[in-house]
Protein backbone atom coordinates (compact mmCIF):
# COMPACT_ATOMS: atom_id res chain seq x y z
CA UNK A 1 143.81 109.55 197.67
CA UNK A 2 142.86 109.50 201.14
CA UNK A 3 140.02 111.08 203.35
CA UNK A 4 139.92 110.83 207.34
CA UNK A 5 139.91 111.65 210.43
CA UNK A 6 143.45 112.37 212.47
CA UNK A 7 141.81 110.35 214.82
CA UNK A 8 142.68 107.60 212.75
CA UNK A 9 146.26 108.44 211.54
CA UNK A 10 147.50 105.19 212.80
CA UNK A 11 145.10 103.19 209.84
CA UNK A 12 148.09 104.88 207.53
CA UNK A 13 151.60 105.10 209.24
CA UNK A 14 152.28 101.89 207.28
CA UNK A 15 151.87 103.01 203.76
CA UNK A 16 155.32 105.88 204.29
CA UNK A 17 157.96 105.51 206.60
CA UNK A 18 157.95 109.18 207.42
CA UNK A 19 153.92 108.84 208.33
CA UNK A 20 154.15 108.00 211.64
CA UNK A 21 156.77 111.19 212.47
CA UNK A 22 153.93 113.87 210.25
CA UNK A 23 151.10 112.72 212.31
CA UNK A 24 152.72 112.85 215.45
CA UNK A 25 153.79 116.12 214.93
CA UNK A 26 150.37 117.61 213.66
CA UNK A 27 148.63 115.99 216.69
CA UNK A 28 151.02 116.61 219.18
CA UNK A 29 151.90 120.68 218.21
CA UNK A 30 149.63 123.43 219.83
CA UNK A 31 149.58 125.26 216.19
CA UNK A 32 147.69 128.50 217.43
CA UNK A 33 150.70 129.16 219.22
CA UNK A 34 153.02 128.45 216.30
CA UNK A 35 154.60 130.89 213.63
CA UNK A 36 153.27 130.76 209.63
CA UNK A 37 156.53 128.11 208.18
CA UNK A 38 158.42 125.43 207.62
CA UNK A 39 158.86 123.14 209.94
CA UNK A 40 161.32 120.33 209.66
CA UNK A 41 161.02 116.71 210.48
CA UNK A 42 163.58 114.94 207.77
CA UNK A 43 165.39 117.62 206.11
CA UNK A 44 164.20 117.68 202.81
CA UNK A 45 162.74 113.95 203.06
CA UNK A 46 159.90 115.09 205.27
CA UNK A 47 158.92 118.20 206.83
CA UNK A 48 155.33 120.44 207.40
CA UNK A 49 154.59 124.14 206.10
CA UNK A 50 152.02 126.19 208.01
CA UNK A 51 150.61 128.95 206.28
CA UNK A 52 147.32 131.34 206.02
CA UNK A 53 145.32 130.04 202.88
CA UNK A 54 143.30 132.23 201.09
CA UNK A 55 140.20 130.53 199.23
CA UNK A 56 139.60 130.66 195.56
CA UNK A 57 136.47 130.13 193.24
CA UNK A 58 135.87 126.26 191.88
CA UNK A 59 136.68 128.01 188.38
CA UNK A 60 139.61 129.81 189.34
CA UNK A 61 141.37 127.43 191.31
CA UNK A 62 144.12 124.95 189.92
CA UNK A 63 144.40 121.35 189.90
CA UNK A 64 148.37 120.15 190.62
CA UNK A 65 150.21 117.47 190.36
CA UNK A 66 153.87 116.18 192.08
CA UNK A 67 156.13 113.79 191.36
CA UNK A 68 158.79 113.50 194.20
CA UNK A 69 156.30 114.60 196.97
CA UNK A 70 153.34 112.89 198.76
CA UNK A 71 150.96 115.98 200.05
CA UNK A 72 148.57 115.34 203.77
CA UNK A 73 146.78 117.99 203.36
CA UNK A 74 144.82 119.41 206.57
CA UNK A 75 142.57 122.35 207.20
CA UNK A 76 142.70 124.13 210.26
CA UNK A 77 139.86 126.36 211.88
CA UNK A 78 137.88 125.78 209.06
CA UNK A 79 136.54 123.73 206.66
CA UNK A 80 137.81 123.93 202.42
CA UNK A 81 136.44 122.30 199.69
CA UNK A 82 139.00 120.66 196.99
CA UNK A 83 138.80 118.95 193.91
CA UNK A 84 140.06 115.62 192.49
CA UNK A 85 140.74 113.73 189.50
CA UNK A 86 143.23 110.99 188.67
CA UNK A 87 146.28 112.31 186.33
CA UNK A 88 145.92 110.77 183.43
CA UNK A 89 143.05 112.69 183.15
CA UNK A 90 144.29 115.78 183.04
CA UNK A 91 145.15 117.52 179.56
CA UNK A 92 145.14 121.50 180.36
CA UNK A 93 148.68 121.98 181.09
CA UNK A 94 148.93 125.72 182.22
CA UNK A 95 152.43 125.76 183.74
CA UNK A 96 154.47 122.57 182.79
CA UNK A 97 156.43 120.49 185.86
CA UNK A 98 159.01 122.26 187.83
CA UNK A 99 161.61 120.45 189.11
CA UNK A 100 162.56 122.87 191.86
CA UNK A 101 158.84 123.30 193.10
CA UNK A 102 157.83 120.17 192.63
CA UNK A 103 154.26 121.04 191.17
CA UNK A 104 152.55 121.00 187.71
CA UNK A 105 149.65 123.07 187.16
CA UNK A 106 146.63 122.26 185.27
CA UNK A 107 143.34 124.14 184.24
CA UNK A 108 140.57 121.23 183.76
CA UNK A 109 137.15 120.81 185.46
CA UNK A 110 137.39 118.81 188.46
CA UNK A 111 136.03 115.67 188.61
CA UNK A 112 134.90 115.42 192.18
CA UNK A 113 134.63 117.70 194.24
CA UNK A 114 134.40 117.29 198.33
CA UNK A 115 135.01 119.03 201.94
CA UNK A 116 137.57 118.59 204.46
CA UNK A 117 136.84 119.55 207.92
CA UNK A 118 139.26 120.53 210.63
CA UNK A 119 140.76 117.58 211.84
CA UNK A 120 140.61 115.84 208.76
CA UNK A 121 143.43 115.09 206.35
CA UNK A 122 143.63 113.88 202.79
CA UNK A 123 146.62 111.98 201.28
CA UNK A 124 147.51 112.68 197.65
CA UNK A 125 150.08 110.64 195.83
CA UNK A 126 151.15 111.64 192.58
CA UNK A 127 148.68 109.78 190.63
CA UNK A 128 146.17 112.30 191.95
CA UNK A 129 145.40 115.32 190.44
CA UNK A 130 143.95 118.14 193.56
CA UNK A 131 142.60 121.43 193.30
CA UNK A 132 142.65 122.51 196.71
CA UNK A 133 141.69 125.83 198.48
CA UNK A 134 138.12 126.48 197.30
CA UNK A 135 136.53 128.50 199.34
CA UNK A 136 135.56 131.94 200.04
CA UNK A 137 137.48 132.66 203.16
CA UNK A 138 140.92 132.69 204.97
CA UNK A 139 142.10 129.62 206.96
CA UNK A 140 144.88 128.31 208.10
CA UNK A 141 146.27 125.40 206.97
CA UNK A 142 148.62 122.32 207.19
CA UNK A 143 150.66 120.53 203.98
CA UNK A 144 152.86 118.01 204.72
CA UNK A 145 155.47 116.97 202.23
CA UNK A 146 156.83 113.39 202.37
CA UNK A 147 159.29 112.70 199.55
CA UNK A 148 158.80 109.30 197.65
């Protein structure tokens, strides 16, 4: 997992091929005129979905996993708190892997817990477990999905 700043994207366009094109494209797109979506870059190899998130409790939300998919996560407007644990340590399964979404659900305690302001991004590889979207508001939001 990574935490930072998008001021320093360019610490990171090394570890992906497909970095360098995400980051540009968050930085570079005015997203408050933009439409809620999916946007793009590579196909199915890289592109960004833009949505309204709305926040859950630290006991309802979900941690998830993904196995063909690195996640950059980024908050927009707002700040939202997520969890994080490594995989292995997960052993509440509440919806087993789907191939087609890409995501397995899973109902433990988190392990850490921590914010991410606007501006900010976190990197999650599949070795990390995330519970994102705690919060009690709306915000809108960023995930970028970089296949492996």
């Amino acid at each position: 997992m990574v935490l930072d700043s998008l001021e320093n994207y360019h610490k990171y366009i090394l570890l992906h091929p497909s970095f360098q094109k995400v980051f540009q494209f968050v930085i570079n797109t005015d997203w408050s005129t933009m439409e809620y979506g999916r946007y793009e870059l590579d196909s199915d190899k890289c592109f960004v979905n833009y949505f309204s998130q709305k926040g859950s409790s630290e006991r309802d939300a979900l941690f998830e996993t993904h196995q063909k998919y690195i996640d950059i996560q980024i908050p927009l407007g707002s700040k939202e708190s997520m969890g994080w644990a490594p995989k292995e340590a997960m052993k509440q399964i509440c919806s087993l892997y789907s191939d087609s979404k890409d995501v397995e659900f899973y109902s433990d305690a988190h392990k850490y817990l921590f914010d991410v302001a606007p501006r900010q991004f976190v990197i999650f590889w599949p070795e990390d477990a995330h519970k994102p979207s705690i919060g009690d508001a709306s915000w809108d939001k960023l995930v970028a999905k970089v296949r492996l």
